[in-house]
C-alpha atoms as a PDB file:
ATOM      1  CA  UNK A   1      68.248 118.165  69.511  1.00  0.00           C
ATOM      2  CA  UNK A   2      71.695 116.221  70.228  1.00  0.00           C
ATOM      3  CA  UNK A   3      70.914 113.068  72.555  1.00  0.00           C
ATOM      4  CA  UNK A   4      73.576 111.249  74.627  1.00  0.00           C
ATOM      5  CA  UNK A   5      72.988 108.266  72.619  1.00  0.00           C
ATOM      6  CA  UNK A   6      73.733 110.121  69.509  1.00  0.00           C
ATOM      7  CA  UNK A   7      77.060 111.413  70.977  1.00  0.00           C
ATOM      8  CA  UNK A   8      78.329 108.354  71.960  1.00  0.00           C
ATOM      9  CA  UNK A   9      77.876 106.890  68.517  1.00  0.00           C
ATOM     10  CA  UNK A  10      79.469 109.784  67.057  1.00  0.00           C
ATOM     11  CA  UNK A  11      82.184 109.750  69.534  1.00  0.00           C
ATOM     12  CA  UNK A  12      82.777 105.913  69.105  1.00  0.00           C
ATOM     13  CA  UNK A  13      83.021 106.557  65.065  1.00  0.00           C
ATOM     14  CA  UNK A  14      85.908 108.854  65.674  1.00  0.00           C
ATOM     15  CA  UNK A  15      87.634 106.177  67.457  1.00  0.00           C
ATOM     16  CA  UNK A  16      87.316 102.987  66.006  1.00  0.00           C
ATOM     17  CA  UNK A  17      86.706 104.515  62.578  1.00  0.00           C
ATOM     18  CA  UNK A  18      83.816 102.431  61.068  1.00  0.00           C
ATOM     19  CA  UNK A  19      79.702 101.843  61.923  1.00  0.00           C
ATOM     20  CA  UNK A  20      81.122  98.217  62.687  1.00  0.00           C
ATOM     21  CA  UNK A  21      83.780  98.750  64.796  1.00  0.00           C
ATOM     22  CA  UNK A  22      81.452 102.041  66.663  1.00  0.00           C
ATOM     23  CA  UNK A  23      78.728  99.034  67.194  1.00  0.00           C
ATOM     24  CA  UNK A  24      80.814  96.723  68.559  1.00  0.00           C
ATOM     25  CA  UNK A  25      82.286  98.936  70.856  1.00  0.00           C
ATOM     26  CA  UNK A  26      79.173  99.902  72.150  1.00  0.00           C
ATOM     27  CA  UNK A  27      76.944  96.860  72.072  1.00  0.00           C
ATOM     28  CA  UNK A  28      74.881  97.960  69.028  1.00  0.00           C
ATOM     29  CA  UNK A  29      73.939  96.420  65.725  1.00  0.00           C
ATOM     30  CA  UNK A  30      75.245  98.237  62.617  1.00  0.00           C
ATOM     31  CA  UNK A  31      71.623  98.996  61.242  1.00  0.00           C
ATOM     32  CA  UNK A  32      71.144 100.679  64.831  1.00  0.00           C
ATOM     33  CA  UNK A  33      74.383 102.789  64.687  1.00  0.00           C
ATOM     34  CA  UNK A  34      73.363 103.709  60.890  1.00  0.00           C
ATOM     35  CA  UNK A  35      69.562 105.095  62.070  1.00  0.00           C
ATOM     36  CA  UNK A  36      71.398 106.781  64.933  1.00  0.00           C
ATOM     37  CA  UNK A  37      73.442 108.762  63.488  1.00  0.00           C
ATOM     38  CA  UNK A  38      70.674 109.452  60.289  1.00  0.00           C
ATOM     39  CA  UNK A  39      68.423 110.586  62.826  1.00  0.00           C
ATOM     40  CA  UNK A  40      70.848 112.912  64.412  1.00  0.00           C
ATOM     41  CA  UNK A  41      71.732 114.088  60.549  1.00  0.00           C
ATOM     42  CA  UNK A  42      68.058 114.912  60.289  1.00  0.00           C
ATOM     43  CA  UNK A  43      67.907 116.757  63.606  1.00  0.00           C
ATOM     44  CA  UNK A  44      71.069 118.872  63.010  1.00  0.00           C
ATOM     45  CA  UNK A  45      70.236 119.945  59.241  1.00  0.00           C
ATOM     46  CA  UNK A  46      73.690 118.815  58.217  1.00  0.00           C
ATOM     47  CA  UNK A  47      76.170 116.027  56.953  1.00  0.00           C
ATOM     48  CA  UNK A  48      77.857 114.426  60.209  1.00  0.00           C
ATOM     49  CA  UNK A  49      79.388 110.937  58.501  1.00  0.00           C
ATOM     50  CA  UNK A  50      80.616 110.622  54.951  1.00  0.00           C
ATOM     51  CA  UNK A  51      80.777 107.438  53.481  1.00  0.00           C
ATOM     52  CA  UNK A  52      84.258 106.374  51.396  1.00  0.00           C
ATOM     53  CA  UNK A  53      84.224 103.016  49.886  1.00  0.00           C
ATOM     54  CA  UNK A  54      83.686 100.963  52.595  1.00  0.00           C
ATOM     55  CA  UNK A  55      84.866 103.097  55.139  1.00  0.00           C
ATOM     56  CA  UNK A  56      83.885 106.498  56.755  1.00  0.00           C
ATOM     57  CA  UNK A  57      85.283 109.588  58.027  1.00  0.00           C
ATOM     58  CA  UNK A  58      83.555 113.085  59.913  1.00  0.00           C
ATOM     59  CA  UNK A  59      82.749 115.860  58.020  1.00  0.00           C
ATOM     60  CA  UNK A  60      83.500 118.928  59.916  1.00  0.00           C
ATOM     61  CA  UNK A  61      80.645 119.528  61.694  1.00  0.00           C
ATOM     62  CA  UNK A  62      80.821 115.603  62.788  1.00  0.00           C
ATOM     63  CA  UNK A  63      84.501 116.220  64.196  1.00  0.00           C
ATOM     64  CA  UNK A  64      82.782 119.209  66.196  1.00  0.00           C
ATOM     65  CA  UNK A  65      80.403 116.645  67.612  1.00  0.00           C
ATOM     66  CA  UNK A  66      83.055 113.982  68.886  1.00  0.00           C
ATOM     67  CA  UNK A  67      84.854 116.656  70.336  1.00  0.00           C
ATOM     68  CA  UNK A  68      82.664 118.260  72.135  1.00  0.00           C
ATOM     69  CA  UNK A  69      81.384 114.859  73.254  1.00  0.00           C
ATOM     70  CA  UNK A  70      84.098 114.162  75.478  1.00  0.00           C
ATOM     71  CA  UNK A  71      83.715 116.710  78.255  1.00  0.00           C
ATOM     72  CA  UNK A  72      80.098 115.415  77.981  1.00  0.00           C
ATOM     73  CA  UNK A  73      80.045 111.919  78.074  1.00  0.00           C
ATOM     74  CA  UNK A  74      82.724 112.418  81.311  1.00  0.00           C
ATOM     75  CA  UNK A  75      80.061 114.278  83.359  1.00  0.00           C
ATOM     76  CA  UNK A  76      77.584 111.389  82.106  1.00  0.00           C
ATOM     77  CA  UNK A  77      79.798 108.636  83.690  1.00  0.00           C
ATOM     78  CA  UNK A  78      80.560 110.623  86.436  1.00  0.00           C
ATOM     79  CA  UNK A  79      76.926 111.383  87.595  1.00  0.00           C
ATOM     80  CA  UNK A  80      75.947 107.819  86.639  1.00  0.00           C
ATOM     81  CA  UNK A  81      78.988 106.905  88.881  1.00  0.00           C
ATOM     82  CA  UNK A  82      77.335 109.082  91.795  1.00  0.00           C
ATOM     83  CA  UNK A  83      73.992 107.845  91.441  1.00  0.00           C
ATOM     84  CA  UNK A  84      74.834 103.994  91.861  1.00  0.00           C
ATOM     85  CA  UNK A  85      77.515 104.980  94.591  1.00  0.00           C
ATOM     86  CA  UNK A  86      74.798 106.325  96.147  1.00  0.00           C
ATOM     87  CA  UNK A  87      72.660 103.644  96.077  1.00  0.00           C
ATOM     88  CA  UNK A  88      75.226 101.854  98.380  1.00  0.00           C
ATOM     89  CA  UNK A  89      78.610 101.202  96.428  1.00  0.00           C
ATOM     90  CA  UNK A  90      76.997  97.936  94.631  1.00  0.00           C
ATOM     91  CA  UNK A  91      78.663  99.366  91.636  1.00  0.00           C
ATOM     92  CA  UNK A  92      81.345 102.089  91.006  1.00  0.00           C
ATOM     93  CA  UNK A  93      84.671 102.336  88.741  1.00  0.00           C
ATOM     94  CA  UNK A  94      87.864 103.796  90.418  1.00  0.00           C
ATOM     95  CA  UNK A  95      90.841 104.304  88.009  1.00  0.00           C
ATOM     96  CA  UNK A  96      94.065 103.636  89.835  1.00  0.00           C
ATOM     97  CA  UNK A  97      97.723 104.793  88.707  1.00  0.00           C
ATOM     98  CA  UNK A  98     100.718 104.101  90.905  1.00  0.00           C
ATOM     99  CA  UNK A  99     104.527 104.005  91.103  1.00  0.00           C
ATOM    100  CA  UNK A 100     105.714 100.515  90.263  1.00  0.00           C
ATOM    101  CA  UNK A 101     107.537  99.646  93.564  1.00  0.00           C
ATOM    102  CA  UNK A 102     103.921 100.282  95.409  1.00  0.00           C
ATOM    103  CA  UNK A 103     102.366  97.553  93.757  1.00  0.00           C
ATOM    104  CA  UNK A 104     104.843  94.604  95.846  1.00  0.00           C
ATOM    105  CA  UNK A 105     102.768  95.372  98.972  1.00  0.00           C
ATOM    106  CA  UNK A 106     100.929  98.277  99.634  1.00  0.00           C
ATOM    107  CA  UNK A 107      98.643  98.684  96.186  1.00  0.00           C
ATOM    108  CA  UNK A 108      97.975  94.938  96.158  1.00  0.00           C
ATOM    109  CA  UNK A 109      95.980  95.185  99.862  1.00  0.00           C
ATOM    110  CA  UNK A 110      94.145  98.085  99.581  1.00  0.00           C
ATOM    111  CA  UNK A 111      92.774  96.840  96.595  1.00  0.00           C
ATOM    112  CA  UNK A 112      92.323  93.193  98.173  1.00  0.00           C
ATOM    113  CA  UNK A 113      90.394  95.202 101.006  1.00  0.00           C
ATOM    114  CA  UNK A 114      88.242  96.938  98.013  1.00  0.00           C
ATOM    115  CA  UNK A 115      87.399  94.222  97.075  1.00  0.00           C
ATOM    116  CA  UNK A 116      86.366  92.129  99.996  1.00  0.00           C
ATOM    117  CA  UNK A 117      84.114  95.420 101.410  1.00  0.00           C
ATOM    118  CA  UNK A 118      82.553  96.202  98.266  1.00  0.00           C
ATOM    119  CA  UNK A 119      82.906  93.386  95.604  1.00  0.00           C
ATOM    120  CA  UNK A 120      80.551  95.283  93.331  1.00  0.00           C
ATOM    121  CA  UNK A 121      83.824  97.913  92.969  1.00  0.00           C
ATOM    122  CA  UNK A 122      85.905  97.915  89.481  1.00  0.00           C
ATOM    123  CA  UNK A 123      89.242  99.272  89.986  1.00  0.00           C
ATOM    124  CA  UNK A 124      91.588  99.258  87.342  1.00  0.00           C
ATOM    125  CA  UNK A 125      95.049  99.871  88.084  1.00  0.00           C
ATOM    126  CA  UNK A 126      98.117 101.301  85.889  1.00  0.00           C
ATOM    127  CA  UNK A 127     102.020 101.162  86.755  1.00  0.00           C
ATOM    128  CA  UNK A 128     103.026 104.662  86.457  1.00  0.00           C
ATOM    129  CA  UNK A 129     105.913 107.381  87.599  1.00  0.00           C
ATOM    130  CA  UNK A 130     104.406 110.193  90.019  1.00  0.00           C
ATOM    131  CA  UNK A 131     104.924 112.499  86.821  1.00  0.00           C
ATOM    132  CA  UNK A 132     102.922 110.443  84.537  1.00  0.00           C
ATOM    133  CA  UNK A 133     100.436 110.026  87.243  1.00  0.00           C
ATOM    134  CA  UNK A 134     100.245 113.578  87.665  1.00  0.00           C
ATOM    135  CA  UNK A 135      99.597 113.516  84.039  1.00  0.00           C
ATOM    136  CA  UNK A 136      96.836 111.380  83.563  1.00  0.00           C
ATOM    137  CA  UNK A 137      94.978 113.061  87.034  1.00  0.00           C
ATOM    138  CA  UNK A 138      95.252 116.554  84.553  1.00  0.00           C
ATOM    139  CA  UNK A 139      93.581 114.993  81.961  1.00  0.00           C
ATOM    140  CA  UNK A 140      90.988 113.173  83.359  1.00  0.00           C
ATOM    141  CA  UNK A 141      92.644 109.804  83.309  1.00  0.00           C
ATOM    142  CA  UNK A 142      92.595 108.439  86.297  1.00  0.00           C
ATOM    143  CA  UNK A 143      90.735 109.122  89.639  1.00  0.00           C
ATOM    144  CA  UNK A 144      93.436 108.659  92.488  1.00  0.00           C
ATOM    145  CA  UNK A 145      97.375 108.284  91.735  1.00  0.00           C
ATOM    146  CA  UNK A 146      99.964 106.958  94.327  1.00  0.00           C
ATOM    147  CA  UNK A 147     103.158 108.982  94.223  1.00  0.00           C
ATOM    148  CA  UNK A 148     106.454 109.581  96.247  1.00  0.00           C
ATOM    149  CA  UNK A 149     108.821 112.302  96.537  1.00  0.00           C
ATOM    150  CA  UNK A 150     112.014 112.790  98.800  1.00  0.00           C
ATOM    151  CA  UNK A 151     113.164 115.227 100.988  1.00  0.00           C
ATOM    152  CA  UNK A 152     113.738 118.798  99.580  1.00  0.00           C
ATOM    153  CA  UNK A 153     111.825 116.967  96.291  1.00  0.00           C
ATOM    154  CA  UNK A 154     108.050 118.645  95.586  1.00  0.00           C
ATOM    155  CA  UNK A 155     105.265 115.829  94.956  1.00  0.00           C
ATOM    156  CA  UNK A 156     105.423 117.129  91.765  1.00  0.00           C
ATOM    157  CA  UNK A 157     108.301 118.773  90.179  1.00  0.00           C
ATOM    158  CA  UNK A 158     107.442 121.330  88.531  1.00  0.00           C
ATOM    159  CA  UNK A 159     103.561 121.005  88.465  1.00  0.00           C
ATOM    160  CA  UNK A 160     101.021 123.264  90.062  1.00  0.00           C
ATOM    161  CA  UNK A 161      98.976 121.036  92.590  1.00  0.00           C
ATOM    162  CA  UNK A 162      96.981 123.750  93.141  1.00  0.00           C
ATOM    163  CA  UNK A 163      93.926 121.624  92.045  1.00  0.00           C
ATOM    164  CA  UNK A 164      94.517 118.588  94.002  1.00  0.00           C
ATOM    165  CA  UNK A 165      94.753 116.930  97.520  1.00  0.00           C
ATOM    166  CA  UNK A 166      97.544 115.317  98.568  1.00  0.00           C
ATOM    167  CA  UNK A 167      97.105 112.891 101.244  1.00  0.00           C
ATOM    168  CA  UNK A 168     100.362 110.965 103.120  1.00  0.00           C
ATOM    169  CA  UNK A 169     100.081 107.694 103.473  1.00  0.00           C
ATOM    170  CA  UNK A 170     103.397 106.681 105.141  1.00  0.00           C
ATOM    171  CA  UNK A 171     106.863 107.630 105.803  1.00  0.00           C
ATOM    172  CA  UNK A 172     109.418 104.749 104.649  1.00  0.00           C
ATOM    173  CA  UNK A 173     112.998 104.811 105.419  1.00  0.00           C
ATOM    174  CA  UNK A 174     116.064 104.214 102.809  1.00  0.00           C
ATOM    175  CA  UNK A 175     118.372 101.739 103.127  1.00  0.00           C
ATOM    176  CA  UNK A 176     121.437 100.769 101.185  1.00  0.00           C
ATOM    177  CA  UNK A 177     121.835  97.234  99.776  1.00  0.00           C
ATOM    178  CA  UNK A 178     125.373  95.523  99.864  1.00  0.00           C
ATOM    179  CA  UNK A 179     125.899  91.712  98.555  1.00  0.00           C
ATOM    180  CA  UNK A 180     126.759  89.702 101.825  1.00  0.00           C
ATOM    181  CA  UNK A 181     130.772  89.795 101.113  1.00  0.00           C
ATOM    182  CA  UNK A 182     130.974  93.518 101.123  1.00  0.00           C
ATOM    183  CA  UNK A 183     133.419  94.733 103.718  1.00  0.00           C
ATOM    184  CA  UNK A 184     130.515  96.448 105.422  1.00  0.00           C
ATOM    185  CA  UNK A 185     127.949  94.206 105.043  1.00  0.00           C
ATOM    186  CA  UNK A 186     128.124  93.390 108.956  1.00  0.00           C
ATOM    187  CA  UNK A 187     128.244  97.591 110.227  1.00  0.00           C
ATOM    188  CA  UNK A 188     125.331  98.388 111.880  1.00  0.00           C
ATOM    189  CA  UNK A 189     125.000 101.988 110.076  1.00  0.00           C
ATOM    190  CA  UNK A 190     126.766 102.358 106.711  1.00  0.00           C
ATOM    191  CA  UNK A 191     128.433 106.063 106.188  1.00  0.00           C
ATOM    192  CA  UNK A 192     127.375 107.297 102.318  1.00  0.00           C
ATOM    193  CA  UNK A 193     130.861 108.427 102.702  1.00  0.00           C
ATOM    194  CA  UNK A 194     132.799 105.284 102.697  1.00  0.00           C
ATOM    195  CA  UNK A 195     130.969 104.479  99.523  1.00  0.00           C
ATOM    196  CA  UNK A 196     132.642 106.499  97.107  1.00  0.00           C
ATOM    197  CA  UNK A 197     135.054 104.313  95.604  1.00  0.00           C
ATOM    198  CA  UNK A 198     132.065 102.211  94.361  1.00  0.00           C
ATOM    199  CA  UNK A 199     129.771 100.816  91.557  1.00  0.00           C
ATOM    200  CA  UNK A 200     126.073 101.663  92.111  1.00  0.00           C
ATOM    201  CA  UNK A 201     122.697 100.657  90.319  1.00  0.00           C
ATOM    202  CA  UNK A 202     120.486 103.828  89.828  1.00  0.00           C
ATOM    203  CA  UNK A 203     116.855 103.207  89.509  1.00  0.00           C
ATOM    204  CA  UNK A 204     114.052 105.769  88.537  1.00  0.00           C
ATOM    205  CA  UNK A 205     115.179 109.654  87.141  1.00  0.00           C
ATOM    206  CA  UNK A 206     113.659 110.706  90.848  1.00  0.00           C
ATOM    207  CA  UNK A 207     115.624 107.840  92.367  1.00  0.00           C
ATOM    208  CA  UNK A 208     118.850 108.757  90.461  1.00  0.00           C
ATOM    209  CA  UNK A 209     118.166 112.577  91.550  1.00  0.00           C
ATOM    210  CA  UNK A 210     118.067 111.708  95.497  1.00  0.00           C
ATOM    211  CA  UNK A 211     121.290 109.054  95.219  1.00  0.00           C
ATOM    212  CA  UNK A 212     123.016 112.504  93.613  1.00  0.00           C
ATOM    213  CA  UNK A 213     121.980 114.378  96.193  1.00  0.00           C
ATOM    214  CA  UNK A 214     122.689 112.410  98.864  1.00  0.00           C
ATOM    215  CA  UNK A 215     125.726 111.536  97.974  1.00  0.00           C
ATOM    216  CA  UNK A 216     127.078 115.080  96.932  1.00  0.00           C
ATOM    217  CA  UNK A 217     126.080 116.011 100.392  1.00  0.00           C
ATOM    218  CA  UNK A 218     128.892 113.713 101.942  1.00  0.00           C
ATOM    219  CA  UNK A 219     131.132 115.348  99.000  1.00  0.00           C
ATOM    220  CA  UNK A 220     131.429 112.830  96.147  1.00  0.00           C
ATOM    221  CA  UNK A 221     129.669 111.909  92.613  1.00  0.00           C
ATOM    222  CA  UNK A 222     128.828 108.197  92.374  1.00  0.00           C
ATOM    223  CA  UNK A 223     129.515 106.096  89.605  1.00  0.00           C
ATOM    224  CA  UNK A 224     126.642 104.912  88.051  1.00  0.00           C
ATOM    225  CA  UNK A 225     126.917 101.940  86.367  1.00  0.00           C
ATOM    226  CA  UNK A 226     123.988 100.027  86.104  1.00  0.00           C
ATOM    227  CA  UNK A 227     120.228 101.503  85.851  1.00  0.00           C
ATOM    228  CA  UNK A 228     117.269  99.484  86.576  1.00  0.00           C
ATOM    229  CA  UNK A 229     113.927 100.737  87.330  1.00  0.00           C
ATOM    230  CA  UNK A 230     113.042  96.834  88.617  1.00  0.00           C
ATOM    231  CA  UNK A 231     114.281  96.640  92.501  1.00  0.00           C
ATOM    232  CA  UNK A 232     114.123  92.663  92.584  1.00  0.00           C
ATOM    233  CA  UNK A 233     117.074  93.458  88.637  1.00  0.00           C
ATOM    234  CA  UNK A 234     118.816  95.824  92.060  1.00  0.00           C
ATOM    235  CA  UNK A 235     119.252  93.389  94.460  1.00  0.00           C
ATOM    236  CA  UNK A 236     119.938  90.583  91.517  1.00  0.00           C
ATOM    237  CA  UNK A 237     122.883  93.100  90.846  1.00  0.00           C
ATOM    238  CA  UNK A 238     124.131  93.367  94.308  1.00  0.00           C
ATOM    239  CA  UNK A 239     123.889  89.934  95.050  1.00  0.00           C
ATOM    240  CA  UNK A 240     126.609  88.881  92.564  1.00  0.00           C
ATOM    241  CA  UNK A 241     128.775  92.198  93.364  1.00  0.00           C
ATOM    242  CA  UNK A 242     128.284  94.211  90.184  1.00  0.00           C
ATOM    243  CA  UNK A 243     127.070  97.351  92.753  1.00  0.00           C
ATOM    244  CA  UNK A 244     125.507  98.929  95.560  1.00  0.00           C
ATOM    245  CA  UNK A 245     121.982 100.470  95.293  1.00  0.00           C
ATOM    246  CA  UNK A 246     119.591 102.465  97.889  1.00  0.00           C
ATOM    247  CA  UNK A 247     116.371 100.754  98.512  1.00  0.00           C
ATOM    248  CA  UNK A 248     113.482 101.639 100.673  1.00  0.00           C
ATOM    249  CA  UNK A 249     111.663 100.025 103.133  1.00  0.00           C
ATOM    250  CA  UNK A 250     108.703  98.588 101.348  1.00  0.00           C
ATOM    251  CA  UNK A 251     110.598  96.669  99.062  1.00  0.00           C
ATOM    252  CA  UNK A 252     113.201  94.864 101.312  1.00  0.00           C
ATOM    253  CA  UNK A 253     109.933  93.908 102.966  1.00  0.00           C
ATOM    254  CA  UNK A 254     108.225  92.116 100.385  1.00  0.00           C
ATOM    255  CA  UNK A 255     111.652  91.125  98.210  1.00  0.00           C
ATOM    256  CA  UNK A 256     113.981  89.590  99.957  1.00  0.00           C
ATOM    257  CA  UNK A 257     117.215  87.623  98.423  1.00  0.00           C
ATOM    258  CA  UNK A 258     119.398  85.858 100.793  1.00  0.00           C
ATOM    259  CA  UNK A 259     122.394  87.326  99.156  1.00  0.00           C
ATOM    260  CA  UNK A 260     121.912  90.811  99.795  1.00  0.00           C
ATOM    261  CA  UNK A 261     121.871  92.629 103.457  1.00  0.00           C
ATOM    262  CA  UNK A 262     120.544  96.252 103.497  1.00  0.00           C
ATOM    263  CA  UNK A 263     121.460  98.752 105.721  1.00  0.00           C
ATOM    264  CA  UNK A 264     120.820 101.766 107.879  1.00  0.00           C
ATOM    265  CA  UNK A 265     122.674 105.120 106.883  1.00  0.00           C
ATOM    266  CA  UNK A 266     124.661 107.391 108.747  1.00  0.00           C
ATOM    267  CA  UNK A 267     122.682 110.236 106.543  1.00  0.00           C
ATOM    268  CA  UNK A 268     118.893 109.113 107.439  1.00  0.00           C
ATOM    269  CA  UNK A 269     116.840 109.543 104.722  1.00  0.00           C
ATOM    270  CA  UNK A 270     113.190 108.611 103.928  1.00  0.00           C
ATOM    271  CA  UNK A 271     110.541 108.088 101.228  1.00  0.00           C
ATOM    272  CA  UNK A 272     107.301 109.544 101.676  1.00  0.00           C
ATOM    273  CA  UNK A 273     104.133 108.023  99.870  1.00  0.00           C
ATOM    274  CA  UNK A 274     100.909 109.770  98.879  1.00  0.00           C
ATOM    275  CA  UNK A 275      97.868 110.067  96.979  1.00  0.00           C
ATOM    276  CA  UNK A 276      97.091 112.991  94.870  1.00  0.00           C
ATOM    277  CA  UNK A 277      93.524 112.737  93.992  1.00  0.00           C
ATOM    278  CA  UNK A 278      90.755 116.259  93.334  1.00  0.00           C
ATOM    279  CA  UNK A 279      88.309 117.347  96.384  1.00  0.00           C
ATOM    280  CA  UNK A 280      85.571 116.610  93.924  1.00  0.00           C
ATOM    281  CA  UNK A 281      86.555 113.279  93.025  1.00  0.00           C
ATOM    282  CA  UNK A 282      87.786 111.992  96.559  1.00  0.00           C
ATOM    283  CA  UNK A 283      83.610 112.506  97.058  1.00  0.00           C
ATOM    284  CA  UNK A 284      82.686 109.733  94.789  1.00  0.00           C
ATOM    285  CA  UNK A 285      81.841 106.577  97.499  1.00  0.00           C
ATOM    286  CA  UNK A 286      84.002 104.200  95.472  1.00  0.00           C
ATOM    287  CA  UNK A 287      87.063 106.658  95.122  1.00  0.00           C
ATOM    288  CA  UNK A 288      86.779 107.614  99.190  1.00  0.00           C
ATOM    289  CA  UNK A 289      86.593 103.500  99.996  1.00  0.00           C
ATOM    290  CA  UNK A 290      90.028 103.064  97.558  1.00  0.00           C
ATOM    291  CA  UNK A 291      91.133 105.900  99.349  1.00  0.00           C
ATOM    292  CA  UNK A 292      90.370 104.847 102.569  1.00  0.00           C
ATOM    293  CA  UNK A 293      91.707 101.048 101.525  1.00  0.00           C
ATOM    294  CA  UNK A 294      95.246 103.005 100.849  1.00  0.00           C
ATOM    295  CA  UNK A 295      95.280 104.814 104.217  1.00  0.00           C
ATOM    296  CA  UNK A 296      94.534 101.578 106.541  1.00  0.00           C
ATOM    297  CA  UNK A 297      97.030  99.087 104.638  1.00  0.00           C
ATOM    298  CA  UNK A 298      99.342 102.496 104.172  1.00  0.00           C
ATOM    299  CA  UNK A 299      99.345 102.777 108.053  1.00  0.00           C
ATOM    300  CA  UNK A 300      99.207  98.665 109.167  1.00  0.00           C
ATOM    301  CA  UNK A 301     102.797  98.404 107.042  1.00  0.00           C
END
């Protein structure tokens, strides 16, 4: 009979490679993790471990074992999860992956708000590109992942979101930044057109794909000479001249440098923010109060 214990040490062997490193990792002695995994020897009728020197590998039937471990030990911490959400959200993990702009304003609140409401909450959180995000929500790597798209632009390019829910959590306009001597720094709504002639900083690949788009739609391709993924790097650029960037809402909020003036377009175009988390996971009571935490701060900015 194969015990959850039994798994785990197998499982953590894989991993870290060694009965010392398997026990640290899980809090065991090395005696412990060597009668654990004899015992489970004895129960299975076969060879799991074999010993090299002073190192160890899997047979095959052990690789079998830490395999099929995974899926198990997920629906372990994911009822254990359940059970002590239950019991009133004094404990609970949420795993957290979002776009690195998002974590100036919005991302830093919710989670502030997490933590004031239900201090007994873990949430770990991981800078990460809606596709990546999208990624790691596949394979079981995170629990709730804030993303952005543009208009015309899917969530998701390319990806079947069949098996998630995407909720909105706010509509941000785009702006373009000009240093403070530009000729139309003091226009109260900048034409993409009458930007043709110049230098601009391109940030992310989906960033770079709507500044292309936008600006073939008023008939030109901009030269791109600069490419930063870091907005306060953008507006360092613009500030001395080297370029003019688009930058949304959000960030002009919480970034600000005095040599820099963004403004309105002539084409308006917006940003929209979401999370893509699963129906079944959005039911855990510490993923719904992160959730929850994103729509409120989402909605007060």
């Amino acid at each position: 009979m194969i015990d959850a214990a039994g798994l785990r040490v197998i499982r953590a062997i894989a991993d870290h490679g060694s009965f010392t490193a398997a026990a640290l990792h899980l809090g065991y002695s090395q005696p412990a993790i060597s009668q654990m995994v004899k015992r489970l020897e004895q129960r299975l009728g076969t060879v799991l471990v074999e010993r090299v020197g002073r190192s160890v590998r899997l047979t095959e039937a052990g690789e079998v074992l830490a395999e099929a471990a995974v899926p198990v030990m997920a629906a372990l911490t994911k009822a254990e999860d359940d059970v002590a959400a239950i019991a009133g959200l004094r404990i609970g993990r949420v795993r957290l992956m979002a776009f690195p702009s998002s974590s100036v304003a919005l991302v830093p609140r919710a989670l502030a708000q997490v933590r004031r409401e239900h201090p007994g909450v873990q949430v770990s959180f991981t800078e990460a590109e809606p596709p990546e995000a999208i990624a790691a929500l596949r394979a079981g790597d995170c629990d709730l992942g804030v993303v952005f798209s543009y208009p015309g632009s899917p969530v998701a390019r390319g990806e079947d979101l069949d098996d998630f829910v995407v909720h909105h959590l706010l509509t941000e306009r785009v702006g373009v930044a000009l240093p403070t001597t530009h000729p139309l720094a003091e226009a109260d709504v900048v034409d993409l057109a009458d930007l043709s002639d110049a230098d601009w900083i391109a940030g992310c690949p989906r960033c770079r794909g709507h500044l292309l788009q936008a600006t073939a739609d008023v008939g030109y391709q901009p030269r791109l000479s600069f490419e930063t993924e870091d907005y306060v790097a953008v507006q360092g650029f613009v500030a001395v001249g080297l370029g003019v960037a688009l930058i949304p809402d959000l960030i002009r909020q919480a970034t600000r440098n005095d040599d820099v003036v963004v403004r309105p377009l002539k084409q308006a175009t917006v940003r929209e923010i979401h999370v893509v988390t699963t129906d079944d996971l959005s039911q855990v009571p510490a993923i719904a109060a992160t959730l929850s935490a994103l729509k409120t701060n989402a909605a007060a900015l």
